[in-house]
C-alpha atoms as a PDB file:
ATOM      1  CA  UNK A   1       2.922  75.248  -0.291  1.00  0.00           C
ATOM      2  CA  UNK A   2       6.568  74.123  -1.646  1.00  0.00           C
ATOM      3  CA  UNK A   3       6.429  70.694  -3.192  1.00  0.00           C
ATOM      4  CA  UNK A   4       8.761  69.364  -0.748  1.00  0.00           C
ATOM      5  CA  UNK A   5       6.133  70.072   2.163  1.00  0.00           C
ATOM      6  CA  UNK A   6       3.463  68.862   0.090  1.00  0.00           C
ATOM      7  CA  UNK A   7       4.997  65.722   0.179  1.00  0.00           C
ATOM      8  CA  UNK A   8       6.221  66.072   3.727  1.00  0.00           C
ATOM      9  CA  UNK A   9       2.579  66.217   4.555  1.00  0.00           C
ATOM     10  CA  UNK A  10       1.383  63.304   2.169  1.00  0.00           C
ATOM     11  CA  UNK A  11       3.984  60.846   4.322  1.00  0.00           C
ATOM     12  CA  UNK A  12       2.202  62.379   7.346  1.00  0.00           C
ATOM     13  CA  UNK A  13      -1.262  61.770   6.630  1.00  0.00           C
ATOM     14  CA  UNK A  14      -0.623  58.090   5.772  1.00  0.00           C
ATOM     15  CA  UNK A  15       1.614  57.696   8.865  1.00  0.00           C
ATOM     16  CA  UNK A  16      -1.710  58.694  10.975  1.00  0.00           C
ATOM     17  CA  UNK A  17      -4.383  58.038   8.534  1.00  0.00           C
ATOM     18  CA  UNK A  18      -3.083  54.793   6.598  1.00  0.00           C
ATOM     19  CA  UNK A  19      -4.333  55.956   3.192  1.00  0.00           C
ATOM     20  CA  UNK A  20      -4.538  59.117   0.968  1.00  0.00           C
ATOM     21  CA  UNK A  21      -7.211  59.975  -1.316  1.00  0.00           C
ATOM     22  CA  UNK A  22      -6.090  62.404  -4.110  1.00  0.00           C
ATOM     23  CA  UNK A  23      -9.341  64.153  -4.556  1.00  0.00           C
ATOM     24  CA  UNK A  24      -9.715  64.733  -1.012  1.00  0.00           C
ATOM     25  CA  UNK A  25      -6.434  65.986  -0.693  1.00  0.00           C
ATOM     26  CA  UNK A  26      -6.137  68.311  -3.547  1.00  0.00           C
ATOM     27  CA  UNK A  27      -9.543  69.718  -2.531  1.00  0.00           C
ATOM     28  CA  UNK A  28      -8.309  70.391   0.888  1.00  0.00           C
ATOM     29  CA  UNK A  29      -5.097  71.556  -0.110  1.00  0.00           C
ATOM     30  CA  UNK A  30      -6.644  73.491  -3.115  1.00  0.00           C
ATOM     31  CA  UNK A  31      -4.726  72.287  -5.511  1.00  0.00           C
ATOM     32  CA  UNK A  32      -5.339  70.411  -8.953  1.00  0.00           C
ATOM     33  CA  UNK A  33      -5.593  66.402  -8.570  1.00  0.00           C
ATOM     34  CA  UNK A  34      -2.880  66.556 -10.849  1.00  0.00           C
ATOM     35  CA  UNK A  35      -0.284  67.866  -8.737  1.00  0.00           C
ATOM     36  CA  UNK A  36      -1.647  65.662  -6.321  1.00  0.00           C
ATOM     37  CA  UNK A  37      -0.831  62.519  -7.930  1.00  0.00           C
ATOM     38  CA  UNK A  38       2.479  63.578  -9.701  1.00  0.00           C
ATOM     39  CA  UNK A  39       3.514  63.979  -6.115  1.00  0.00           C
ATOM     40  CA  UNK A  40       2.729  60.283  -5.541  1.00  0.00           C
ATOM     41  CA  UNK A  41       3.973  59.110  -8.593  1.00  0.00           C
ATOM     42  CA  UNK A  42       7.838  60.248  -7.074  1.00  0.00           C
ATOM     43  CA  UNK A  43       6.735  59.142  -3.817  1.00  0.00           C
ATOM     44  CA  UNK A  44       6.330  56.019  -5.688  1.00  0.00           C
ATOM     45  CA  UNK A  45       9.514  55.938  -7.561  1.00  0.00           C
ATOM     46  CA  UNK A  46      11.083  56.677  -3.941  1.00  0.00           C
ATOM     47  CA  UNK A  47       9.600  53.592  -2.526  1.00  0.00           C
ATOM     48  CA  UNK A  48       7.936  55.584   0.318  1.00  0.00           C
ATOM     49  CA  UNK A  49       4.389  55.063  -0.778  1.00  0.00           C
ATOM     50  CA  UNK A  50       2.265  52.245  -2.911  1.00  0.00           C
ATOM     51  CA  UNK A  51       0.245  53.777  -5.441  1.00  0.00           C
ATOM     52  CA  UNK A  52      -3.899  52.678  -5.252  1.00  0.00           C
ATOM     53  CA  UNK A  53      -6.587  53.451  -7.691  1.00  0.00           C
ATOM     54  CA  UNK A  54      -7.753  57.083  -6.738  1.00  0.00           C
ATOM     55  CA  UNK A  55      -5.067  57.725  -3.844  1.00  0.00           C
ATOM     56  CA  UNK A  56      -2.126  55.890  -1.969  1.00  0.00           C
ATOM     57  CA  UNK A  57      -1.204  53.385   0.945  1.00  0.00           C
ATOM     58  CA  UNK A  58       1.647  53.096   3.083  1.00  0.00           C
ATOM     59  CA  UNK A  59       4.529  51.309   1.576  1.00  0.00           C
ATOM     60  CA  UNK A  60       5.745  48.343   3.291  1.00  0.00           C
ATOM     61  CA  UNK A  61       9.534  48.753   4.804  1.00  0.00           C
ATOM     62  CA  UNK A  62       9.847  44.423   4.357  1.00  0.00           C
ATOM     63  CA  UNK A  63      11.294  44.754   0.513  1.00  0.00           C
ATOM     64  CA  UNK A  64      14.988  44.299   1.155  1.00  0.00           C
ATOM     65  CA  UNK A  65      16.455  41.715   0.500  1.00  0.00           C
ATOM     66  CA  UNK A  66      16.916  38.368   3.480  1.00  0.00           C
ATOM     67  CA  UNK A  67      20.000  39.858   4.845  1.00  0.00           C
ATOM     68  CA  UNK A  68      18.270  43.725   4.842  1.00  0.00           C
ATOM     69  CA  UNK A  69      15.060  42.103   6.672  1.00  0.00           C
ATOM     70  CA  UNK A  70      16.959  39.512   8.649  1.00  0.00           C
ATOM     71  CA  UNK A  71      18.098  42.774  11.235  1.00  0.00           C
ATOM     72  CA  UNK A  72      14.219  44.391  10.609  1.00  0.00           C
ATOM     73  CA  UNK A  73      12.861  43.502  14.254  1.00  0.00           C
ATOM     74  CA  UNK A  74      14.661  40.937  15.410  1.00  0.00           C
ATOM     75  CA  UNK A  75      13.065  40.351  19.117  1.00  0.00           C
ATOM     76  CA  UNK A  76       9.486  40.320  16.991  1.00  0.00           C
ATOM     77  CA  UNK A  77      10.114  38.037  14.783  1.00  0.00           C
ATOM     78  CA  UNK A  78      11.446  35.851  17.356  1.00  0.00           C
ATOM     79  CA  UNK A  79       8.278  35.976  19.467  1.00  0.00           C
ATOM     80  CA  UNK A  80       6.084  35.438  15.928  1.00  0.00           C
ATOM     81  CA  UNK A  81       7.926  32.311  15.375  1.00  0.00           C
ATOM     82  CA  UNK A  82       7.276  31.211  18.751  1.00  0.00           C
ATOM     83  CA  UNK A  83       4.003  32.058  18.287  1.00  0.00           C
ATOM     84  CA  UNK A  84       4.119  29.849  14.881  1.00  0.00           C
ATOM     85  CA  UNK A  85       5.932  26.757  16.017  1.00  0.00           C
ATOM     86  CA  UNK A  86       3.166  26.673  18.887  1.00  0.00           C
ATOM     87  CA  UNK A  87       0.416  26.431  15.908  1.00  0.00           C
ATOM     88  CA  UNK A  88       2.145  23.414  14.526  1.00  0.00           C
ATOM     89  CA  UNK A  89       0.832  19.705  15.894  1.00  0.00           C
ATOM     90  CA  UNK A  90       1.995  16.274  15.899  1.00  0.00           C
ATOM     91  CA  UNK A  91       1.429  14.463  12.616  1.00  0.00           C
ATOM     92  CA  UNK A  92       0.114  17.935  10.607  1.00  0.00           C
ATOM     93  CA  UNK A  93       1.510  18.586   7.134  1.00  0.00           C
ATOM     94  CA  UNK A  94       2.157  22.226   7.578  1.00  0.00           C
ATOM     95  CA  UNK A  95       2.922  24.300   4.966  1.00  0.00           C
ATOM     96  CA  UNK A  96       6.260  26.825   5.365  1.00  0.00           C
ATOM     97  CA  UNK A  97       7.099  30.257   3.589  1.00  0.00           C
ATOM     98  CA  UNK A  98      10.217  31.749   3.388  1.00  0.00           C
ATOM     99  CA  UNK A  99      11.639  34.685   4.735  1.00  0.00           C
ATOM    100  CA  UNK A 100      13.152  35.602   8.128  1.00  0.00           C
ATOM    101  CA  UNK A 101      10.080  34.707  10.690  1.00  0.00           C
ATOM    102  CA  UNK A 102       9.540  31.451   8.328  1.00  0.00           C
ATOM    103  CA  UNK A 103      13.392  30.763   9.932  1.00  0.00           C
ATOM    104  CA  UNK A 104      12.562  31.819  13.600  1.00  0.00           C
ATOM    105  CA  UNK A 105       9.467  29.214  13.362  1.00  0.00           C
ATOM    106  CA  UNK A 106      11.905  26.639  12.071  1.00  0.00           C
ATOM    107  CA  UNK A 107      13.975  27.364  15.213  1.00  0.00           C
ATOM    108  CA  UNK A 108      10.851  27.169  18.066  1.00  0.00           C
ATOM    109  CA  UNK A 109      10.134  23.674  16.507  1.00  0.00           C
ATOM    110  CA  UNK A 110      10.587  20.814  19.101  1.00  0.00           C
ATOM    111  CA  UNK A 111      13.243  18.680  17.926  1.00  0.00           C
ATOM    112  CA  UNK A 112      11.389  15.791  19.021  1.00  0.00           C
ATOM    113  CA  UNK A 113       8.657  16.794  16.719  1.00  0.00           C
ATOM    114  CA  UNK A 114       7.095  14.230  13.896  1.00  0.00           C
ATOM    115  CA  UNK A 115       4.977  16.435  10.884  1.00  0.00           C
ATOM    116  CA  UNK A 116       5.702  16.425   7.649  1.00  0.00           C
ATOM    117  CA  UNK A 117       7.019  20.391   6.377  1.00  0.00           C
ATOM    118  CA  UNK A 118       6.634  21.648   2.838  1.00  0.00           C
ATOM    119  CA  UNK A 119       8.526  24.437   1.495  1.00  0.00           C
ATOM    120  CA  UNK A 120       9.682  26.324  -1.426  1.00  0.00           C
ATOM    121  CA  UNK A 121      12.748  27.699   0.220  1.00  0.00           C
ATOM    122  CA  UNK A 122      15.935  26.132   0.230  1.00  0.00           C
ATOM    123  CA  UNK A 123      16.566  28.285   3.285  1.00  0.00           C
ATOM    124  CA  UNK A 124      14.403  26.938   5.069  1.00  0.00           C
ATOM    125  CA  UNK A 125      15.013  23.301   4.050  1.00  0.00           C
ATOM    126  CA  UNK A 126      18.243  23.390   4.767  1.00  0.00           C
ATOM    127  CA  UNK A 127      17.203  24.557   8.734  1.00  0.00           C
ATOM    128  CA  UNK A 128      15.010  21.713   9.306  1.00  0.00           C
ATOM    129  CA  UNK A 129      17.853  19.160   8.455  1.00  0.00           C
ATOM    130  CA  UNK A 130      18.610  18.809  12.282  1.00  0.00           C
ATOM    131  CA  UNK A 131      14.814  18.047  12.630  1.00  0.00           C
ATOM    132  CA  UNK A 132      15.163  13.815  12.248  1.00  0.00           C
ATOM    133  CA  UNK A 133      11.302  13.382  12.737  1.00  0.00           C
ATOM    134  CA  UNK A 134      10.108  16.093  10.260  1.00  0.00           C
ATOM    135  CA  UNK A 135       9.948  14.956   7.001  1.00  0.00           C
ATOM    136  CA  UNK A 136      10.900  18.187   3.918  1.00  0.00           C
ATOM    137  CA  UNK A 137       9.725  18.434   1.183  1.00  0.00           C
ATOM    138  CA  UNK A 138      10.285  20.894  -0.754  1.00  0.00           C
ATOM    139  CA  UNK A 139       9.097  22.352  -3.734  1.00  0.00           C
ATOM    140  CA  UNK A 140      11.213  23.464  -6.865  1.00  0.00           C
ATOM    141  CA  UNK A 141      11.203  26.200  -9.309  1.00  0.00           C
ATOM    142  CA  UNK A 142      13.198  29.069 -10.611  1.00  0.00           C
ATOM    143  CA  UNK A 143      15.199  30.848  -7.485  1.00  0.00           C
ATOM    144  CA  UNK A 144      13.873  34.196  -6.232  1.00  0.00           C
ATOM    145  CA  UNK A 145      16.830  35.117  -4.903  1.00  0.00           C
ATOM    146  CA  UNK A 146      15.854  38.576  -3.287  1.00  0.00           C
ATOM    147  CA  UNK A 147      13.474  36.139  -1.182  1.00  0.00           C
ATOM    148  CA  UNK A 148      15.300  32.825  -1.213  1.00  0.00           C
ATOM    149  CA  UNK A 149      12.597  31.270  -2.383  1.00  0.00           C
ATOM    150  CA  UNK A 150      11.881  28.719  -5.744  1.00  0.00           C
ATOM    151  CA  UNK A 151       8.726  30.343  -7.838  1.00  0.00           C
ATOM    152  CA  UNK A 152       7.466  29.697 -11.637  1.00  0.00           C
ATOM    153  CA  UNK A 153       4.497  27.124 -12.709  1.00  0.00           C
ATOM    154  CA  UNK A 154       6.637  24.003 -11.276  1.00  0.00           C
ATOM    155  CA  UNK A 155       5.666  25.052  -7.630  1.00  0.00           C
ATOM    156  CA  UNK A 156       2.329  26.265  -8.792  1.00  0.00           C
ATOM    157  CA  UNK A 157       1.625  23.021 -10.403  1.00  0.00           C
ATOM    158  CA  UNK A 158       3.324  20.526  -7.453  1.00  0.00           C
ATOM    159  CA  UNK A 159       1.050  23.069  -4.778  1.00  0.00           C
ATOM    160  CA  UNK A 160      -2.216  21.713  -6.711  1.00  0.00           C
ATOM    161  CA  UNK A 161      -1.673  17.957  -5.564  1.00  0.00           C
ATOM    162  CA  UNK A 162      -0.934  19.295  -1.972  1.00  0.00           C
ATOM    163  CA  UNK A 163      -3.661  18.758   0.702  1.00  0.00           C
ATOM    164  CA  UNK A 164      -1.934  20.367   3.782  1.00  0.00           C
ATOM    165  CA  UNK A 165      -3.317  21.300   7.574  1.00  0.00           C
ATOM    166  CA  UNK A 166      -1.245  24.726   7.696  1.00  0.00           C
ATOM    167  CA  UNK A 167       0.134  27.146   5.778  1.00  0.00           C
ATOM    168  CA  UNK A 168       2.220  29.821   7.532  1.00  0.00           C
ATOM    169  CA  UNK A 169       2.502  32.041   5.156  1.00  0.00           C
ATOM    170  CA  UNK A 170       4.503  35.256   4.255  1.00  0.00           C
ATOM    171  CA  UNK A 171       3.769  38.891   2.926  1.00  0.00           C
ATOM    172  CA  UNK A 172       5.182  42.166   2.660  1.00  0.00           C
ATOM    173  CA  UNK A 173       1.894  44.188   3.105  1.00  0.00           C
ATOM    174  CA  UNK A 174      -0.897  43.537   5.588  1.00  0.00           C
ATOM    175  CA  UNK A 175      -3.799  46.062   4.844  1.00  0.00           C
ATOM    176  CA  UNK A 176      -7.167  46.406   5.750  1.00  0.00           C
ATOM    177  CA  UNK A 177      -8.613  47.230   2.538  1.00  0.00           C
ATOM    178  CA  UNK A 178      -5.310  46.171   0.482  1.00  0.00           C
ATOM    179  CA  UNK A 179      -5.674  42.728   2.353  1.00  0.00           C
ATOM    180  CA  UNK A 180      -2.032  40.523   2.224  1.00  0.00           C
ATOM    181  CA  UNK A 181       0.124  41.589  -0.718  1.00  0.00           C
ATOM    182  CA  UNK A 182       4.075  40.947  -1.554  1.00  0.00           C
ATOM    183  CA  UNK A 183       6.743  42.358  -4.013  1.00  0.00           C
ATOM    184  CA  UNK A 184       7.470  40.119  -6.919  1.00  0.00           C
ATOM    185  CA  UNK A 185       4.034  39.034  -9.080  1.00  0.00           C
ATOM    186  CA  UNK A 186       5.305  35.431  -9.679  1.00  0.00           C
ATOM    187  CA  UNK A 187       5.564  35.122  -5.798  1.00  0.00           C
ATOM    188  CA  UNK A 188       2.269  36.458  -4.963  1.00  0.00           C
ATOM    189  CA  UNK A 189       1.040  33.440  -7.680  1.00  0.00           C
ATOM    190  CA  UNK A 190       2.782  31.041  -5.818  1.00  0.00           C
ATOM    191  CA  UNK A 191       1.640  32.237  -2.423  1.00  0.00           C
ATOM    192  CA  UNK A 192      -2.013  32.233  -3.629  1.00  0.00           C
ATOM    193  CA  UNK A 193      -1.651  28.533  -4.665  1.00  0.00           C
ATOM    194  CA  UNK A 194      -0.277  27.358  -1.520  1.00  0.00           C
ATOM    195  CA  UNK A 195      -3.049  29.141   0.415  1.00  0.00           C
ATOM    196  CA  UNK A 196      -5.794  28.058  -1.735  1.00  0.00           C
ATOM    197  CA  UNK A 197      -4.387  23.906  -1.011  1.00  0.00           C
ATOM    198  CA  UNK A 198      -4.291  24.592   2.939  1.00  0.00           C
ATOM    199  CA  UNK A 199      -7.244  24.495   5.758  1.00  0.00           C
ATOM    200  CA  UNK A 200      -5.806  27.056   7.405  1.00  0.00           C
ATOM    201  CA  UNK A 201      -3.553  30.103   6.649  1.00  0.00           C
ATOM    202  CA  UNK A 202      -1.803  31.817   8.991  1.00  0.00           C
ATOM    203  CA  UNK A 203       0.324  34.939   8.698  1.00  0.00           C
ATOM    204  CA  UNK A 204       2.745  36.037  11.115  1.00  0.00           C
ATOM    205  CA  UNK A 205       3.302  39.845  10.840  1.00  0.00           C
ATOM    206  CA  UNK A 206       6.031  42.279  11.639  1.00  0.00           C
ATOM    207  CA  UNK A 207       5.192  45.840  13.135  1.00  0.00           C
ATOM    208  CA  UNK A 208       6.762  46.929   9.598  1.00  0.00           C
ATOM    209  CA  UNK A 209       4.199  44.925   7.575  1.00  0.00           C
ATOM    210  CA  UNK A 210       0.836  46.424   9.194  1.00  0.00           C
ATOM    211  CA  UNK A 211      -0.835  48.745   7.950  1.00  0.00           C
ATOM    212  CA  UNK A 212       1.061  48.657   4.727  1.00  0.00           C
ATOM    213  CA  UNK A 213       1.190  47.254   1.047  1.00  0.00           C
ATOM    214  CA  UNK A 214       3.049  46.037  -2.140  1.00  0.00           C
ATOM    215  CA  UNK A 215       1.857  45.801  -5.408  1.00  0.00           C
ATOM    216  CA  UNK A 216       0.811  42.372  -5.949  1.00  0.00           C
ATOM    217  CA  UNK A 217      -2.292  40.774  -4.236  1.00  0.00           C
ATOM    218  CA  UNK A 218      -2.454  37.299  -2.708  1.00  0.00           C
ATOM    219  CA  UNK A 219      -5.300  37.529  -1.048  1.00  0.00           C
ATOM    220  CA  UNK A 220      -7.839  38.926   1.256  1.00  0.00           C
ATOM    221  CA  UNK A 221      -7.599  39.763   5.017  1.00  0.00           C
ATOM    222  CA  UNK A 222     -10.879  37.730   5.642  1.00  0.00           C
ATOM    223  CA  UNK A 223      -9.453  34.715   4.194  1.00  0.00           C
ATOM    224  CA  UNK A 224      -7.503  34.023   6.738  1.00  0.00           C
ATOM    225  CA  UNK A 225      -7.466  31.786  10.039  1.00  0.00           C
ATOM    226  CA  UNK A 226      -5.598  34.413  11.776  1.00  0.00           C
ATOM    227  CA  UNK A 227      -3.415  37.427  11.986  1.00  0.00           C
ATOM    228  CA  UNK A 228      -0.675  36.975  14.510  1.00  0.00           C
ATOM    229  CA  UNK A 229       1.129  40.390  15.100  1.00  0.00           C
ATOM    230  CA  UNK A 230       3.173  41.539  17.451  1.00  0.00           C
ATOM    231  CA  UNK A 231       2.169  42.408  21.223  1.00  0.00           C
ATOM    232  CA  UNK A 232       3.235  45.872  20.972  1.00  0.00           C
ATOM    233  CA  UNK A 233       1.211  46.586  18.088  1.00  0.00           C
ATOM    234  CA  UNK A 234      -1.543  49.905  19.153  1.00  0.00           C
ATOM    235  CA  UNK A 235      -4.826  48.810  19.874  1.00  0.00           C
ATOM    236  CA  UNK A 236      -6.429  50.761  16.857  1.00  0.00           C
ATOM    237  CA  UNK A 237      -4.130  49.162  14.537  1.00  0.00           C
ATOM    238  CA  UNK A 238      -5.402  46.131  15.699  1.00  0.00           C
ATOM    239  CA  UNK A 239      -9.139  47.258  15.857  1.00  0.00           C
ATOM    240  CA  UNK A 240      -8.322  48.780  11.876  1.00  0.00           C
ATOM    241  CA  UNK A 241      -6.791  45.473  10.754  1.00  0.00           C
ATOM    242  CA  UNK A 242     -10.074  43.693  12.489  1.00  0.00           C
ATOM    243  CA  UNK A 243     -12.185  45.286  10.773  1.00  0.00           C
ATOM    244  CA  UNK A 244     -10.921  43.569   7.101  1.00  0.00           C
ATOM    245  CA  UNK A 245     -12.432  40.423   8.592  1.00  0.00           C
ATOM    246  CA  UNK A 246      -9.546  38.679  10.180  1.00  0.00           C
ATOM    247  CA  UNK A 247      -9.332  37.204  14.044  1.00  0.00           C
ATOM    248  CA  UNK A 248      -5.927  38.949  15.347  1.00  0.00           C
ATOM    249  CA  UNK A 249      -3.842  37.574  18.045  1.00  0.00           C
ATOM    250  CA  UNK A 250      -0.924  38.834  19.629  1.00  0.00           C
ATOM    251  CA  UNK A 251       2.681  37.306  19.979  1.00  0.00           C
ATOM    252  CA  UNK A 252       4.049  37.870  23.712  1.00  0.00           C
ATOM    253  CA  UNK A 253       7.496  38.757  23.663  1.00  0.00           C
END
């Protein structure tokens, strides 16, 4: 078999399978694990796959930049942040990512509605302004721009006196073994401190983020309060993305 359709076959397998496992593969194939896994390392370096100890995982399509994943599934995101801006009540202090459902959330929220929003985007600080009852604050640090978003040990250290009801939270990668990961390692820190300071964390996932991962960790599936994904999503996506430990709801278009 040519290398390109070794590789052809690789992007198959994870399409149906959601993971590769070198050994498995090169035994099946009869090749050496070697060629198995120089395969995924330019796979890797192509950005179509996320390398894992002993194999590989889908690679998330949610790494462009805002204005890349702002026209990434517009009419799902819209329905997410629906979903979203339902979870947030009266008098909460809810916790806000960044990113492009993050914005759709800000734009389901009643204007009439009095919480208190934290955030480390100026993005999304800036949307609220028309909110008069929500009160911003927002957290500062070096810019991210790629994600619009302020990281570094400032945010990490103004998250630890934070005591919020909600954190509706971003990620690249939702995986059932790989659990929630993102891009950028200082963003994945931040994300992990703002989870670890709210009752509840929610994520809000794109059909592009399921199934799929990035190489930095946040945390696992099970930790969350809920998965809310898209209504079109297949029912054994669902049932695989269950079985990490997380209650998964659907957003109705």
């Amino acid at each position: 078999m040519l290398t390109t359709q070794r590789k052809q076959l690789i992007l198959q397998r994870l399409q149906q399978e959601g993971q590769i496992v070198a050994k498995a593969f090169s035994e099946e194939l009869g090749i050496s694990e070697d060629t198995v896994r120089r395969d995924l390392r330019e796979l890797a370096a192509e950005g179509q796959l996320q390398r894992v100890h002993g194999g590989a995982l889908p690679a998330s399509a949610a790494i462009g930049d805002m204005q890349v994943r702002a026209a990434l599934a517009p009419d799902e995101k819209r329905a997410l942040g629906r979903a979203g801006a339902a979870l947030v009540q009266p008098g909460q202090v809810v916790i806000l990512d960044g990113g492009t459902t993050s914005l759709q959330v800000v734009q389901h929220l009643p204007l009439t509605l009095r919480a208190t929003v934290v955030t480390h985007s100026p993005t999304i600080a800036v949307a609220l302004a028309g909110h008069a009852q929500i009160e911003v604050l927002m957290l500062g640090g070096r810019l991210f721009r790629h994600s619009m978003v302020n990281v570094g040990a400032s945010v990490v250290e103004a998250a630890a006196r934070l005591r919020a009801d909600l954190y509706l939270m971003g990620v690249t990668g939702v995986h059932a073994q790989a659990g929630l990961t993102t891009g950028d390692f200082e963003e994945a820190a931040v994300k992990r401190a703002l989870h670890e300071r709210a009752a509840e964390t929610v994520v809000l996932a794109s059909a592009d983020k399921l199934g799929a991962a990035s190489p930095f960790t946040i945390a696992p599936l099970s930790e969350l309060a809920a998965l809310v994904v898209p209504a079109s999503t297949p029912a054994p996506l669902r049932k695989k993305l269950q079985a990490g430990g997380v209650k998964v709801s659907t957003a109705m278009a």
